[in-house]
N, C-alpha and C. Protein backbone atom coordinates (compact mmCIF):
# COMPACT_ATOMS: atom_id res chain seq x y z
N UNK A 1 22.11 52.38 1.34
CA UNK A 1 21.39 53.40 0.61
C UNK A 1 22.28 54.01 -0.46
N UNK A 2 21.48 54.44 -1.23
CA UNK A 2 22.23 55.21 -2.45
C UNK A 2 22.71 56.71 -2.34
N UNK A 3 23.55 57.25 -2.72
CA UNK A 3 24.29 58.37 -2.70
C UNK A 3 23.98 59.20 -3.73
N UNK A 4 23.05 60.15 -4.37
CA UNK A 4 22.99 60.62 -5.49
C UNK A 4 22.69 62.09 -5.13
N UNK A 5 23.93 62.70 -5.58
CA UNK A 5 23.91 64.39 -4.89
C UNK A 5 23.16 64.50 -3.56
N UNK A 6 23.66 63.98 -2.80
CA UNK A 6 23.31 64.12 -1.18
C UNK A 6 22.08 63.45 -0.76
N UNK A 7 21.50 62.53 -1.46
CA UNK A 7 20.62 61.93 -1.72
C UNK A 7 20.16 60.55 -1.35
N UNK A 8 19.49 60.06 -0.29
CA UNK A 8 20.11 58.72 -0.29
C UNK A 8 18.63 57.96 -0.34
N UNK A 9 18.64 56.65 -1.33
CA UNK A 9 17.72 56.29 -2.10
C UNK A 9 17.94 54.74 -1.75
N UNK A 10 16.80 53.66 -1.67
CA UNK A 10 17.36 52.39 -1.36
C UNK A 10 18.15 51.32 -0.28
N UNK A 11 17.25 51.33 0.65
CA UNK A 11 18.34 51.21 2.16
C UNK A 11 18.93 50.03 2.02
N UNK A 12 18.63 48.88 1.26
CA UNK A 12 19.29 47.62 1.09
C UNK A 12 20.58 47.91 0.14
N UNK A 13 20.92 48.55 -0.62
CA UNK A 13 22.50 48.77 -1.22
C UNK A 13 22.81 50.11 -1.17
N UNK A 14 24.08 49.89 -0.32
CA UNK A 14 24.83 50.73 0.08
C UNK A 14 26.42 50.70 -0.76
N UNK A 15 26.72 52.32 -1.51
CA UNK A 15 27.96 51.75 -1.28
C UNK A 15 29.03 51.25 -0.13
N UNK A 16 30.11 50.84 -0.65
CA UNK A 16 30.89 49.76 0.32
C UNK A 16 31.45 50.43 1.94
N UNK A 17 31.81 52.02 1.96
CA UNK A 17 32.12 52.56 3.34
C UNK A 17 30.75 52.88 4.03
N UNK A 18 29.28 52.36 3.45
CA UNK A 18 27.89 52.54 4.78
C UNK A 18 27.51 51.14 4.72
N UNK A 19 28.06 50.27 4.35
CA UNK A 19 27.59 48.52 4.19
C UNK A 19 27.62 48.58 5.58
N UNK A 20 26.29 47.87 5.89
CA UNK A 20 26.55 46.89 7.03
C UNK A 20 25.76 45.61 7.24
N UNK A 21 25.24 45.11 7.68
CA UNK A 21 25.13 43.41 7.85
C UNK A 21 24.22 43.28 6.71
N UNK A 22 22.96 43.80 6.70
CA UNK A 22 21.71 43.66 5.65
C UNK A 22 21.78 44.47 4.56
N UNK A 23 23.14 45.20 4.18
CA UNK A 23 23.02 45.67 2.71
C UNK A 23 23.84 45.02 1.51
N UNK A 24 23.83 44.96 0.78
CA UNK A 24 24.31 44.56 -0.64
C UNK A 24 25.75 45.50 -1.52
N UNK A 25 26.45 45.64 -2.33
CA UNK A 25 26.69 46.43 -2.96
C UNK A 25 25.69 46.34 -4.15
N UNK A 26 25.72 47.30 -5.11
CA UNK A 26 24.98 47.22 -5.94
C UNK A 26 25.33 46.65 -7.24
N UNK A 27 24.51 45.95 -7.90
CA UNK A 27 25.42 45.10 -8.97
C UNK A 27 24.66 45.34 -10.43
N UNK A 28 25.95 44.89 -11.44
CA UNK A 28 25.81 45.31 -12.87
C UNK A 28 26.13 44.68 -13.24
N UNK A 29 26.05 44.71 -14.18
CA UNK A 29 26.01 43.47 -16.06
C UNK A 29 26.88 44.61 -17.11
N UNK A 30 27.89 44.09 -17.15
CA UNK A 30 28.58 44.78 -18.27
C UNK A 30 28.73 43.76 -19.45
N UNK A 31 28.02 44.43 -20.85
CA UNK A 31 28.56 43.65 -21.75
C UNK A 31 29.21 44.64 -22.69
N UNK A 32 30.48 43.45 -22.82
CA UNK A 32 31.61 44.53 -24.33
C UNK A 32 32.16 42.95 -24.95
N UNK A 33 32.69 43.65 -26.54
CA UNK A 33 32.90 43.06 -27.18
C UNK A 33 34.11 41.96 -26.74
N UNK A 34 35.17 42.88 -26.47
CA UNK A 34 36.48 42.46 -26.25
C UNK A 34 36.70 42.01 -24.80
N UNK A 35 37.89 41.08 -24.53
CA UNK A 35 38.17 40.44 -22.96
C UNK A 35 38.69 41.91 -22.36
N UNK A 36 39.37 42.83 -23.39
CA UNK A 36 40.50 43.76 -22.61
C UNK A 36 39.25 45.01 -22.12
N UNK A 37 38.23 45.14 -22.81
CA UNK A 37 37.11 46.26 -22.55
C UNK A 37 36.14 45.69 -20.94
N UNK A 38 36.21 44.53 -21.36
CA UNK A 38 35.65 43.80 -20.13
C UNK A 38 36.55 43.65 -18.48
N UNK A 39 37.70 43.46 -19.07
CA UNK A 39 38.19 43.91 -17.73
C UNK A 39 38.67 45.30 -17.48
N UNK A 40 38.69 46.04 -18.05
CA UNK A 40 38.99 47.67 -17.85
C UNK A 40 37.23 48.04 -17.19
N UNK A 41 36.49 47.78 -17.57
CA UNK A 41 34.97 48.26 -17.07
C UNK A 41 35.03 47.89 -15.57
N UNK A 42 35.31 46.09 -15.64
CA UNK A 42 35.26 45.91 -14.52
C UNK A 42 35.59 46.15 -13.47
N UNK A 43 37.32 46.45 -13.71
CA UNK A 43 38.05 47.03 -12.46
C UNK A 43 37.15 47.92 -12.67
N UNK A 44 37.02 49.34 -13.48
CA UNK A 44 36.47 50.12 -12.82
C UNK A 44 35.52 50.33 -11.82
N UNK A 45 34.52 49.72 -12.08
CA UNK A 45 33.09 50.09 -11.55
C UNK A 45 33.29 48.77 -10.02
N UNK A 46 34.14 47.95 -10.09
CA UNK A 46 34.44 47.27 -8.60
C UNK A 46 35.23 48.67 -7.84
N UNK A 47 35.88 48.70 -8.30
CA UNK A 47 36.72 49.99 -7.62
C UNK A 47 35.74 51.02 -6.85
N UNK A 48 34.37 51.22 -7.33
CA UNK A 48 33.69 52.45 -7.66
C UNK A 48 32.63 51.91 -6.14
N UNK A 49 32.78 50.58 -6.23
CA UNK A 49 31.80 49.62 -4.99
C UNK A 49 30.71 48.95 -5.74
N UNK A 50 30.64 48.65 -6.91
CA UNK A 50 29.87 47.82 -7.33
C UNK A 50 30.16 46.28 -7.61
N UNK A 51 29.12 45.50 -7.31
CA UNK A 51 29.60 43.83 -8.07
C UNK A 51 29.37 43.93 -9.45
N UNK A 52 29.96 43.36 -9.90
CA UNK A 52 30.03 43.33 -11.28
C UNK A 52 30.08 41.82 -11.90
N UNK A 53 29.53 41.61 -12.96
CA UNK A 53 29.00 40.65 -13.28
C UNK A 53 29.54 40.90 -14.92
N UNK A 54 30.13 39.88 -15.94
CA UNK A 54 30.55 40.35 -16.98
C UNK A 54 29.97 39.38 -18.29
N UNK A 55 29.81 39.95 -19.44
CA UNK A 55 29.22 39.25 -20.35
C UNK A 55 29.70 39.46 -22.25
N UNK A 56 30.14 39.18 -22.84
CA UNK A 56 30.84 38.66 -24.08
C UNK A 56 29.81 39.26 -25.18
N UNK A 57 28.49 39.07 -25.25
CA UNK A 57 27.79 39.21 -25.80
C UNK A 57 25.89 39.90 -25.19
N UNK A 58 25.27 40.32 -26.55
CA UNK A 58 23.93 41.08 -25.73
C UNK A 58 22.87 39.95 -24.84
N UNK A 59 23.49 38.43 -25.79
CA UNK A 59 22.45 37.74 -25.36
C UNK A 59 22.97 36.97 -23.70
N UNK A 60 24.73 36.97 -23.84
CA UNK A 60 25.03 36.85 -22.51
C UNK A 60 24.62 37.74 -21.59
N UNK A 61 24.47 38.59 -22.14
CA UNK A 61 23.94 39.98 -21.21
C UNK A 61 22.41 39.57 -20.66
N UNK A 62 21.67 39.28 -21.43
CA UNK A 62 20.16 39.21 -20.98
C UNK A 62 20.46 37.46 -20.06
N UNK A 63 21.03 36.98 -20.32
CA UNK A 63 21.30 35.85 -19.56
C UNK A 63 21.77 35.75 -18.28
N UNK A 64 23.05 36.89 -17.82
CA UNK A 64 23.44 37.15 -16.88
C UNK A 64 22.11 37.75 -16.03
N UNK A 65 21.59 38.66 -16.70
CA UNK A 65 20.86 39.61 -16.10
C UNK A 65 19.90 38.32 -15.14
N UNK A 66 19.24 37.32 -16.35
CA UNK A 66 17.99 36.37 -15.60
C UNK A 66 18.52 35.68 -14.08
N UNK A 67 20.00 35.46 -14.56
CA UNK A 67 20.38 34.46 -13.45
C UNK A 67 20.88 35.20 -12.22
N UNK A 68 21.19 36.40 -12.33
CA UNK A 68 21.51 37.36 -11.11
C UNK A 68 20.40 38.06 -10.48
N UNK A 69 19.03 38.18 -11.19
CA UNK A 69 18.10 38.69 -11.11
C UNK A 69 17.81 39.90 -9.78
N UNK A 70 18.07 39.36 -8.96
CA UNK A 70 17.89 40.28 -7.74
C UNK A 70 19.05 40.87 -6.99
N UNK A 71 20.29 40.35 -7.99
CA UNK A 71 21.52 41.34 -7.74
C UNK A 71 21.70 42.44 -8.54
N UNK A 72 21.40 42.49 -9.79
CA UNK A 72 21.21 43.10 -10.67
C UNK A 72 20.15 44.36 -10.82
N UNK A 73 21.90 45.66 -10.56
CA UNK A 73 20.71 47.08 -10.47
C UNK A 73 20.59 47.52 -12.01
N UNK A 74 21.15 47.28 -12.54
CA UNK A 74 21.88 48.33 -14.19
C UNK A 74 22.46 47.07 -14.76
N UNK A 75 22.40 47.86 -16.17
CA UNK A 75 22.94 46.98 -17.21
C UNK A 75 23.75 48.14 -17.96
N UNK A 76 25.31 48.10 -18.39
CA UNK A 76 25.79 48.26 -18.72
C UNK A 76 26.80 47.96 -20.25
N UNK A 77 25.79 48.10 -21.64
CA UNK A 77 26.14 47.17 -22.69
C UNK A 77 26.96 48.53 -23.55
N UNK A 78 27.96 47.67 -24.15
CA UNK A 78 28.24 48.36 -25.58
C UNK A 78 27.63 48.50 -26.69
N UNK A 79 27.08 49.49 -27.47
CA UNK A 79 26.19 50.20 -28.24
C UNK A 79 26.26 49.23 -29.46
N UNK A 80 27.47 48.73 -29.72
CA UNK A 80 27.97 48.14 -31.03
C UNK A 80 28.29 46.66 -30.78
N UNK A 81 27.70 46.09 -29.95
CA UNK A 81 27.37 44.64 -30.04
C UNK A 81 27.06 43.76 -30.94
N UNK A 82 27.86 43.20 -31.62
CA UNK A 82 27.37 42.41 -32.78
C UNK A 82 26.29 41.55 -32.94
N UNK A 83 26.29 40.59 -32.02
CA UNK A 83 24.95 39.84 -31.75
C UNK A 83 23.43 40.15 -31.34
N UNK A 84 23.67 41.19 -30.72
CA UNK A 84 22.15 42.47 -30.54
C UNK A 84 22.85 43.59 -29.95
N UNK A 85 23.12 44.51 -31.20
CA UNK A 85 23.41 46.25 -30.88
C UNK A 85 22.54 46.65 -30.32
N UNK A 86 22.82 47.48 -29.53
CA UNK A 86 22.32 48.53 -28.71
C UNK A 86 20.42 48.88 -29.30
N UNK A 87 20.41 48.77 -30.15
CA UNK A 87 18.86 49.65 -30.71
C UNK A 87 18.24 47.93 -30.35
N UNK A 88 18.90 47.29 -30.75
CA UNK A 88 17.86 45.68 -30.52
C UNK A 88 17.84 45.40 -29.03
N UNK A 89 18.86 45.51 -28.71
CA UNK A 89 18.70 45.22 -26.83
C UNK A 89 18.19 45.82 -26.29
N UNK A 90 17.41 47.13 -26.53
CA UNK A 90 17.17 48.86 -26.01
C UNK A 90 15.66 47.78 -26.54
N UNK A 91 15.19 47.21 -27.66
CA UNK A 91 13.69 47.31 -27.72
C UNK A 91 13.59 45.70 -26.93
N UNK A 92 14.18 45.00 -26.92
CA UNK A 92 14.22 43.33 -25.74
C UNK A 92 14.32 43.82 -24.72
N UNK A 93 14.56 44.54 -24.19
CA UNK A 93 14.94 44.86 -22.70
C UNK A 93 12.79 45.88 -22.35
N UNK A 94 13.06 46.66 -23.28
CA UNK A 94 11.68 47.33 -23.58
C UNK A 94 10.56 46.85 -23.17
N UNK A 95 10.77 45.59 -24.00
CA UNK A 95 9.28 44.47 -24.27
C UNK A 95 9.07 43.32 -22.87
N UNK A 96 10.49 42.85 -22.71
CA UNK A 96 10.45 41.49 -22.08
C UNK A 96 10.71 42.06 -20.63
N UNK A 97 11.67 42.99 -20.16
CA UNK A 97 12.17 43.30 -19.12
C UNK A 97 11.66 45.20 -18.82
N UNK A 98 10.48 45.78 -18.89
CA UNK A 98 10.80 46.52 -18.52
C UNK A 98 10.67 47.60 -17.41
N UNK A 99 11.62 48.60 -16.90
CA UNK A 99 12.04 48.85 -15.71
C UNK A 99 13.64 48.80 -15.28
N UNK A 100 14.17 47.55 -16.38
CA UNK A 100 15.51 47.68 -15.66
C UNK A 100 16.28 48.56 -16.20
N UNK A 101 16.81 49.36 -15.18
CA UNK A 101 17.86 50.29 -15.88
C UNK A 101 18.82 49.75 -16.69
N UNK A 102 19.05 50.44 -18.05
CA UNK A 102 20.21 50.25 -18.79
C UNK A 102 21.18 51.36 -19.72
N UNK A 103 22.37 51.11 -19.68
CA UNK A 103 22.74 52.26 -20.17
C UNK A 103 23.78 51.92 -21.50
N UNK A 104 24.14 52.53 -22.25
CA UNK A 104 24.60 52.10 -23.01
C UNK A 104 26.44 52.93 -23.36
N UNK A 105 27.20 51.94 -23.61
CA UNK A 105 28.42 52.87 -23.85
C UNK A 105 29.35 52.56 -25.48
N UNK A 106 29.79 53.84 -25.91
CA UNK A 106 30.47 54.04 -26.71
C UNK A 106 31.64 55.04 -26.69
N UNK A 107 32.30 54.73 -28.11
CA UNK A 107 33.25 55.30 -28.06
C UNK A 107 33.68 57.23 -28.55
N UNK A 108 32.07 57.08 -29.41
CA UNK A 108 32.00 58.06 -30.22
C UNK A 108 29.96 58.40 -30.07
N UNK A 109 29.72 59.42 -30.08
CA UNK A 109 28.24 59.12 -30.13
C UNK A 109 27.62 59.11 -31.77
N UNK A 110 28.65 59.50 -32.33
CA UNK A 110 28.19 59.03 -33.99
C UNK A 110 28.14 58.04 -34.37
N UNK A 111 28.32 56.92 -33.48
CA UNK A 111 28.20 55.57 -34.20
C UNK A 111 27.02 55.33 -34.54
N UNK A 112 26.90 54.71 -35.29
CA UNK A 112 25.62 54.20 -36.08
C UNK A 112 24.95 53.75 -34.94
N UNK A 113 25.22 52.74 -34.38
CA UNK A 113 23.80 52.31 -32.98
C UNK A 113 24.38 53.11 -31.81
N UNK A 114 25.15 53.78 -31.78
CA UNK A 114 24.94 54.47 -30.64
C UNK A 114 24.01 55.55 -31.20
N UNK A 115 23.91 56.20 -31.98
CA UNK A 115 22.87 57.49 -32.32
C UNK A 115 21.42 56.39 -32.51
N UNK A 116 21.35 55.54 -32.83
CA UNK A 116 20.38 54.66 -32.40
C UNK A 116 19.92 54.84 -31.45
N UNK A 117 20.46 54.40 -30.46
CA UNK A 117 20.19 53.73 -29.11
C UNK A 117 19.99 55.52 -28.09
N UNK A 118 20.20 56.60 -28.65
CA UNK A 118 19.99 58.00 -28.15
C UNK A 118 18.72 58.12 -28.54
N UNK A 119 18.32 57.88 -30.14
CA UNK A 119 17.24 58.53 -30.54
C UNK A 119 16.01 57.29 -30.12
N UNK A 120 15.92 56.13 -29.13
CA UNK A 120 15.12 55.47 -28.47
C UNK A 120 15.03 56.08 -27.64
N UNK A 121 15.81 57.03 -27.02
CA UNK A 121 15.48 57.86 -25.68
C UNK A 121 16.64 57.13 -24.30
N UNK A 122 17.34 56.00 -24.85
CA UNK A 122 18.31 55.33 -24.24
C UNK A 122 19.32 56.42 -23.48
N UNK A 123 20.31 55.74 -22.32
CA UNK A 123 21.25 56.62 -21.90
C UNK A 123 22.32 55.77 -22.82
N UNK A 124 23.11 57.12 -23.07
CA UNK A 124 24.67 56.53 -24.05
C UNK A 124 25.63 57.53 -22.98
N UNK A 125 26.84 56.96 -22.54
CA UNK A 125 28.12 57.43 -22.33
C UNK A 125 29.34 57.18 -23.32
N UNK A 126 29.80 58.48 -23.43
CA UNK A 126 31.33 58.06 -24.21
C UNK A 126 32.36 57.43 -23.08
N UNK A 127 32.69 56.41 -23.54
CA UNK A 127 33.76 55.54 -23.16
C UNK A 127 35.26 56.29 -23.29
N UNK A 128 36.28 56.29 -23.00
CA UNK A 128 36.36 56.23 -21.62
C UNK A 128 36.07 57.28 -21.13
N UNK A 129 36.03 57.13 -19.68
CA UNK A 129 35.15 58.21 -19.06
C UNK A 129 36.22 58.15 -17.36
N UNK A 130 36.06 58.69 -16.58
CA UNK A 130 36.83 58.27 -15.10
C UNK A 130 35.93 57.29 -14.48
N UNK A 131 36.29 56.61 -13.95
CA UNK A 131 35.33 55.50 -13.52
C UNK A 131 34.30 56.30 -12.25
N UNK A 132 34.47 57.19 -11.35
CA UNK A 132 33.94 57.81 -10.19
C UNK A 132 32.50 58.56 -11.55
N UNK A 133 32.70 59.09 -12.50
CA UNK A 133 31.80 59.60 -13.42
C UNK A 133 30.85 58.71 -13.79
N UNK A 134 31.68 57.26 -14.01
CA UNK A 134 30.55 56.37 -14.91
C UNK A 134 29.83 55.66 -13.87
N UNK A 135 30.03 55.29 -12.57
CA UNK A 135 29.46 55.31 -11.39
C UNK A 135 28.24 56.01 -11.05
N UNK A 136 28.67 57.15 -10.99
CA UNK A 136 27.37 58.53 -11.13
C UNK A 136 26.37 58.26 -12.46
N UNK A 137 26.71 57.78 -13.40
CA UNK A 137 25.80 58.40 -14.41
C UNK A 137 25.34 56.63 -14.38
N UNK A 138 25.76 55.71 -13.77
CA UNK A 138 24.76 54.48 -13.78
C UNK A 138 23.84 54.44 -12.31
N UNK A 139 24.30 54.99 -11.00
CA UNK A 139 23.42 55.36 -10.20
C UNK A 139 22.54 56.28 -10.68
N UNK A 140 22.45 57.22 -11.75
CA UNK A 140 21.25 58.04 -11.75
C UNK A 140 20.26 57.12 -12.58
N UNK A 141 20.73 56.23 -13.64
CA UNK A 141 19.82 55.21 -14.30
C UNK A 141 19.35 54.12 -13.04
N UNK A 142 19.72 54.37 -12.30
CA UNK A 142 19.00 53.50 -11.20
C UNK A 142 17.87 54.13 -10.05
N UNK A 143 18.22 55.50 -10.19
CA UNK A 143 17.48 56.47 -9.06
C UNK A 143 16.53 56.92 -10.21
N UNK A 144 16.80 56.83 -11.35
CA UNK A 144 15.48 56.86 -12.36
C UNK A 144 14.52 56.20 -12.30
N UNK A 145 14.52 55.18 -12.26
CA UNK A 145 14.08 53.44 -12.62
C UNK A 145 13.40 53.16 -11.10
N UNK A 146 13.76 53.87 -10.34
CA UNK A 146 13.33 53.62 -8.57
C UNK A 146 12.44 54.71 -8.23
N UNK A 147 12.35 55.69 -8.63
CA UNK A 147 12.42 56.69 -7.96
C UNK A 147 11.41 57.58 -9.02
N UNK A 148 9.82 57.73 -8.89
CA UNK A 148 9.50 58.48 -9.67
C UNK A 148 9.97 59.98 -10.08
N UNK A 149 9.68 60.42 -11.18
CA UNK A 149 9.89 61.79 -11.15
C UNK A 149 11.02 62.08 -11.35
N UNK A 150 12.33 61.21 -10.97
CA UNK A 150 13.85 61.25 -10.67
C UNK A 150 14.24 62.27 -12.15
């Protein structure tokens, strides 16, 4: 089950100290530009008890997402993706996929597609962040997405 301010949501993923035989950790799709952004995310959010799943690009991203399908709680992309920024993946994800939580991260929220990807109504985090924070703020895009009313 999920942990969200005392809250527990989802009995099949648990983080990793209530796992037991029939639960999952919960898993994500991180896409960033760079190898060094990709593994800094990753440790993080493994650290945090999530699987993590990693992707180069937006369209690796929607690719990962198909083939993990039912591991896959959140999507985790960089705003400034060259191959589909944030405002294009925010309306593909919209059309073709929607429901799945996604959130989007930057470095600055003035970036050009990150103020994009806000004014779709998207979630944006500034990067870096403590990983126990960015944990929290991708479980609530998931207790959103689950959970009416959330």
């Amino acid at each position: 089950m999920l942990q969200l301010q005392d809250e527990w949501v989802g009995a099949d993923v648990l983080p990793d100290s209530q796992a037991g035989p029939n639960s999952r950790r919960p898993g994500v799709v991180v896409a960033a530009q760079t190898p060094l952004m990709r593994v800094l995310l990753s440790a993080c959010l493994e650290a945090t008890g999530f699987e993590v799943w990693v992707a180069g690009s937006g369209v690796e991203l929607l690719e990962m997402y198909l083939r993990h399908r039912g591991e896959v709680d959140v999507l985790l992309a960089e705003a400034e993706l060259p191959d589909l920024p944030g405002p294009a993946l925010y309306d593909r994800l919209q059309t073709h996929l929607p429901g799945i939580p996604c959130c989007f991260f930057s470095p600055t929220p003035a970036g050009r597609h990150a103020a994009e990807v806000r004014a779709k109504g998207a979630s944006l985090v500034l990067w870096p962040m403590p990983p126990d924070r960015l944990a929290d703020v991708l479980w609530a895009e998931v207790l959103a997405a689950t959970v009416p009313g959330a």
